[in-house]
Protein backbone atom coordinates (compact mmCIF):
# COMPACT_ATOMS: atom_id res chain seq x y z
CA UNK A 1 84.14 207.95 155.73
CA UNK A 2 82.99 211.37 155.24
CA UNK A 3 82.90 212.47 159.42
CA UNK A 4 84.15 216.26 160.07
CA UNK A 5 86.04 214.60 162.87
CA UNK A 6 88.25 213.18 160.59
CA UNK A 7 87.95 215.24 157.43
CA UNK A 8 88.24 218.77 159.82
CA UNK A 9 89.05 217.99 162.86
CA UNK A 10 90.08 221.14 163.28
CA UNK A 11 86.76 222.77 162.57
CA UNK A 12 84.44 224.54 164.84
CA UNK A 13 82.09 221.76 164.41
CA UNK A 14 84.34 218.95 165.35
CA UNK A 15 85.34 221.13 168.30
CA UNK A 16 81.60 221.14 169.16
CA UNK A 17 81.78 217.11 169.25
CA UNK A 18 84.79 217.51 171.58
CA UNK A 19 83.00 219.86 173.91
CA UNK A 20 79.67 217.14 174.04
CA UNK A 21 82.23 214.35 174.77
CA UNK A 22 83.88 216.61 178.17
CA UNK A 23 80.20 217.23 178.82
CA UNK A 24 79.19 213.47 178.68
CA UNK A 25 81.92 212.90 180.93
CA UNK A 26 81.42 215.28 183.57
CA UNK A 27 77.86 214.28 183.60
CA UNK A 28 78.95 210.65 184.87
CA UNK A 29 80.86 212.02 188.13
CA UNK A 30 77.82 211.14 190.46
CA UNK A 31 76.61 207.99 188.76
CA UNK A 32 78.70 206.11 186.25
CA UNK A 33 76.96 206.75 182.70
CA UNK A 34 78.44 203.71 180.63
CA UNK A 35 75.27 203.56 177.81
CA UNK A 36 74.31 206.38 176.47
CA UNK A 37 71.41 206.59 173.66
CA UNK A 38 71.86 209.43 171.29
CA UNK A 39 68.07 209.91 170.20
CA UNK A 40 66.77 212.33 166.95
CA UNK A 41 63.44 214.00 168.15
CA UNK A 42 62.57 213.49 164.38
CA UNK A 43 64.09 212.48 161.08
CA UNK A 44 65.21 215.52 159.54
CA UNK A 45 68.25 215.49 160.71
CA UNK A 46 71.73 213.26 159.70
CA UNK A 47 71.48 211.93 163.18
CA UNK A 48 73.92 208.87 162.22
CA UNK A 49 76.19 211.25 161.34
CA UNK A 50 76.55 212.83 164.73
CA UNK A 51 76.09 209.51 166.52
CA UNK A 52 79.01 208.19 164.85
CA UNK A 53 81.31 211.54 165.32
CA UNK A 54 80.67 210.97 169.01
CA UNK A 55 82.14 207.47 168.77
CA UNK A 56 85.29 208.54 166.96
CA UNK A 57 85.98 211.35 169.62
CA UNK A 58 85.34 209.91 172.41
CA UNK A 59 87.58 207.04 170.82
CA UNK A 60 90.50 209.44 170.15
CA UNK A 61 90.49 210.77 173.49
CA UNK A 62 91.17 207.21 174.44
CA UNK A 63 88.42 205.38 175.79
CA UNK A 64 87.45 202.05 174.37
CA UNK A 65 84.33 202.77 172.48
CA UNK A 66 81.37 200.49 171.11
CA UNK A 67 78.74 201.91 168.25
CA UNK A 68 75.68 200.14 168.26
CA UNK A 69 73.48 200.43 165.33
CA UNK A 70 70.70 200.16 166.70
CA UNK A 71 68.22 201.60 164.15
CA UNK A 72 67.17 198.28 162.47
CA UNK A 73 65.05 200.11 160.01
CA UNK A 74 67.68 202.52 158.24
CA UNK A 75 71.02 201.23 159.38
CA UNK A 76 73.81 203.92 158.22
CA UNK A 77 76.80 202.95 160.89
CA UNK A 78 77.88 200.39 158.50
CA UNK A 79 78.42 202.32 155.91
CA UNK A 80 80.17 205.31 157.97
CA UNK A 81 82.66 203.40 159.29
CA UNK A 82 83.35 201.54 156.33
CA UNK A 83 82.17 197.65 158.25
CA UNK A 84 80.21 195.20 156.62
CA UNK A 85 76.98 194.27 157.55
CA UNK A 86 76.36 190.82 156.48
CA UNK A 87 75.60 189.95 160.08
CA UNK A 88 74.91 192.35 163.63
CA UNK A 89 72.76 193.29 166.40
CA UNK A 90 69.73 191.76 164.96
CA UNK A 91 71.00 188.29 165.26
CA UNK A 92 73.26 188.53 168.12
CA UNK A 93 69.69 189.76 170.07
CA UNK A 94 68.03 186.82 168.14
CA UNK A 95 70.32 183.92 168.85
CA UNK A 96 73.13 185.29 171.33
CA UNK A 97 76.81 184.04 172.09
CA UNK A 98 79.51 186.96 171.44
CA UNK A 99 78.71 189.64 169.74
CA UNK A 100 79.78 190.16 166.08
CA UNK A 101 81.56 193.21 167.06
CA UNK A 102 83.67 194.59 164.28
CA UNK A 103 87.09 196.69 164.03
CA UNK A 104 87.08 200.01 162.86
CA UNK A 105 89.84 202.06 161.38
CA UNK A 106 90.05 203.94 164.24
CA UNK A 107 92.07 202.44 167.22
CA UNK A 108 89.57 201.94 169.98
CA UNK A 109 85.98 202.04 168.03
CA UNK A 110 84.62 199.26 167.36
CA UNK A 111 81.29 198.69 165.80
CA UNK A 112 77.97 196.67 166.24
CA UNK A 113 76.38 196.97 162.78
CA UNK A 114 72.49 196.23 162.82
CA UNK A 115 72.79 193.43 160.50
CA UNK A 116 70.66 192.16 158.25
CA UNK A 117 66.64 193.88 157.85
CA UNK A 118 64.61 192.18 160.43
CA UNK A 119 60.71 192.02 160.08
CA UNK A 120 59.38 193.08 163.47
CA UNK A 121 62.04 195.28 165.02
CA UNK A 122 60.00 195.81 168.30
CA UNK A 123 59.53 192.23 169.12
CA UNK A 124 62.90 191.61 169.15
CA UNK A 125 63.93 194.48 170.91
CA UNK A 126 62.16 192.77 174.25
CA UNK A 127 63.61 195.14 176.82
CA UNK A 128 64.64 192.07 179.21
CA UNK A 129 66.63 190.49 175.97
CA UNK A 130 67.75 193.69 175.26
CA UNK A 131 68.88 194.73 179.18
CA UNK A 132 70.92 191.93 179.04
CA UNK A 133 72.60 191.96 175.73
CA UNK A 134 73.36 196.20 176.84
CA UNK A 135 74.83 194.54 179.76
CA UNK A 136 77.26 192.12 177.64
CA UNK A 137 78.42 195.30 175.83
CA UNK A 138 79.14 197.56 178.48
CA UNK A 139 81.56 194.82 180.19
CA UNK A 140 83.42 194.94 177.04
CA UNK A 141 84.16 198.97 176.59
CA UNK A 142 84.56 202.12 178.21
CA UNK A 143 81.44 203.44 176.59
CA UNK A 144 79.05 201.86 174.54
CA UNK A 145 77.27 204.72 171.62
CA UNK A 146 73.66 203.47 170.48
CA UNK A 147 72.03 205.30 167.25
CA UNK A 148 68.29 204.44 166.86
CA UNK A 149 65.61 205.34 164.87
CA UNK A 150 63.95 208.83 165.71
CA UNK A 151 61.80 208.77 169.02
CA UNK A 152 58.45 210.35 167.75
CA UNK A 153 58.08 207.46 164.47
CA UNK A 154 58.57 204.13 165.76
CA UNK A 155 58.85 202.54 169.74
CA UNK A 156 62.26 201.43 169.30
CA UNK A 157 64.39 204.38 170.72
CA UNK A 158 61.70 204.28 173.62
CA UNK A 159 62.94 200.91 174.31
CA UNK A 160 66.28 201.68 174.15
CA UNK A 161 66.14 204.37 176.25
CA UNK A 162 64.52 202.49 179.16
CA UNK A 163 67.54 200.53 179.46
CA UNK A 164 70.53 202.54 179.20
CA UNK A 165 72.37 204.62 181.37
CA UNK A 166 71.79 208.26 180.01
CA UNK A 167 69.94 209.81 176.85
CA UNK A 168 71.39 212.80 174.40
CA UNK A 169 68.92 214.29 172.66
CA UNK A 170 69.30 215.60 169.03
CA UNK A 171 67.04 218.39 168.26
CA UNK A 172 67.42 220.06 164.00
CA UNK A 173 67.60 223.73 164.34
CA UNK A 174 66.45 223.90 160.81
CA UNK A 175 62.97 222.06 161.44
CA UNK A 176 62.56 220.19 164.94
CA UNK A 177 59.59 222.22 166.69
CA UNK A 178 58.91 223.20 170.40
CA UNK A 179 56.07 220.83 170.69
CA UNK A 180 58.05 217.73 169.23
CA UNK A 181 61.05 218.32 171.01
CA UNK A 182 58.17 218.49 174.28
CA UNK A 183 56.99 215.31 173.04
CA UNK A 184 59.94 213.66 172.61
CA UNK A 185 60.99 214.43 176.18
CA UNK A 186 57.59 213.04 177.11
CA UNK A 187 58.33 210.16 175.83
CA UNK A 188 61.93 209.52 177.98
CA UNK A 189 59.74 210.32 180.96
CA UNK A 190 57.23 208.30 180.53
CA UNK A 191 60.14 205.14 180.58
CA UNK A 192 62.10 206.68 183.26
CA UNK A 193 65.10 207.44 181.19
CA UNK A 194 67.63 209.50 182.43
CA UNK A 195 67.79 212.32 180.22
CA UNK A 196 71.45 214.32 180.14
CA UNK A 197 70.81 217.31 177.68
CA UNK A 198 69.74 217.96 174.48
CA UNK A 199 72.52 219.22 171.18
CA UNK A 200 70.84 221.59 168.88
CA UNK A 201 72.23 220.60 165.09
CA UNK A 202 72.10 222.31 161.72
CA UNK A 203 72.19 225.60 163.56
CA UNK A 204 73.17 228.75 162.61
């Protein structure tokens, strides 16, 4: 698990993490923001990366966390936490009963892996399936952490987004562009998601 929250926590960049995590958590004082989405505009950024530093910080501080992976095209939690994959959110949504949540090393995080590769991602991400599945989830944690695949290539982040409780946007200082970053936040409008702010990555 190469994550600078754990390899430099000390460092201003796992500091940065720690400031986003107060942020989230000052954003939920009027309504309670349980789900949260962390989107990429685009792909050129490690956006699994900071999805899962999120998890483990907001883990350390002590709430019980849950890290969906929900990018069932190019799954990286997995392999950033160290879980297996063998089985996940794919088949849970599929053919329900508990979820195959898994343990991670650190106390608190626990992980939804996206399991196998499914053929049609967006049919299976039916947003009344997927509302309630969310819903099983968020009874079970403090927070629940969803990575998905980059809102301006595929629907699924869109779909995502119009059922959870709060959006974080990921915009790459090294490449994202005005105009995506517009679209991108056309795209959360246009499904009613509540956006909470963007983070700027890779910048100088």
């Amino acid at each position: 698990m190469n994550l600078i929250t754990l390899s430099e926590p000390h460092s201003p960049a796992a500091e940065a993490y720690q400031s986003l995590r107060t942020s989230l958590e000052f954003s939920s004082l009027e309504k309670p923001v349980r789900s949260i989405l962390v989107a990429a505009v685009d792909g050129g950024i490690d956006k699994a990366a900071a999805v899962a530093n999120l998890a483990v910080v907001m883990a350390q501080s002590g709430d019980r966390v849950i890290l969906v992976d929900g990018d069932l095209r190019q799954p990286h939690q997995h392999e950033l936490l160290g879980v297996a994959n063998a089985t996940g959110l794919a088949q849970w949504i599929d053919s329900g009963g508990p979820p195959p949540l898994l343990e991670s090393t650190i106390d608190k995080l626990r992980v939804l892996p996206s399991g196998p590769s499914v053929i049609n991602p967006v049919a299976l991400l039916s947003t009344k399936r997927l509302g309630e599945r969310l819903a099983e989830l968020v009874a079970l944690a403090d927070y629940v952490i969803i990575d998905a695949p980059p809102l301006l290539h595929v629907t699924d982040a869109a779909l995502w987004a119009s059922q959870v409780d709060g959006v974080v946007l990921l915009v790459n200082g090294g490449s994202t562009k005005k105009e995506q970053a517009l679209r991108a936040k056309g795209v959360l409008a246009r499904v009613q998601a509540h956006l909470l702010g963007a983070v700027l990555l890779n910048a100088e």
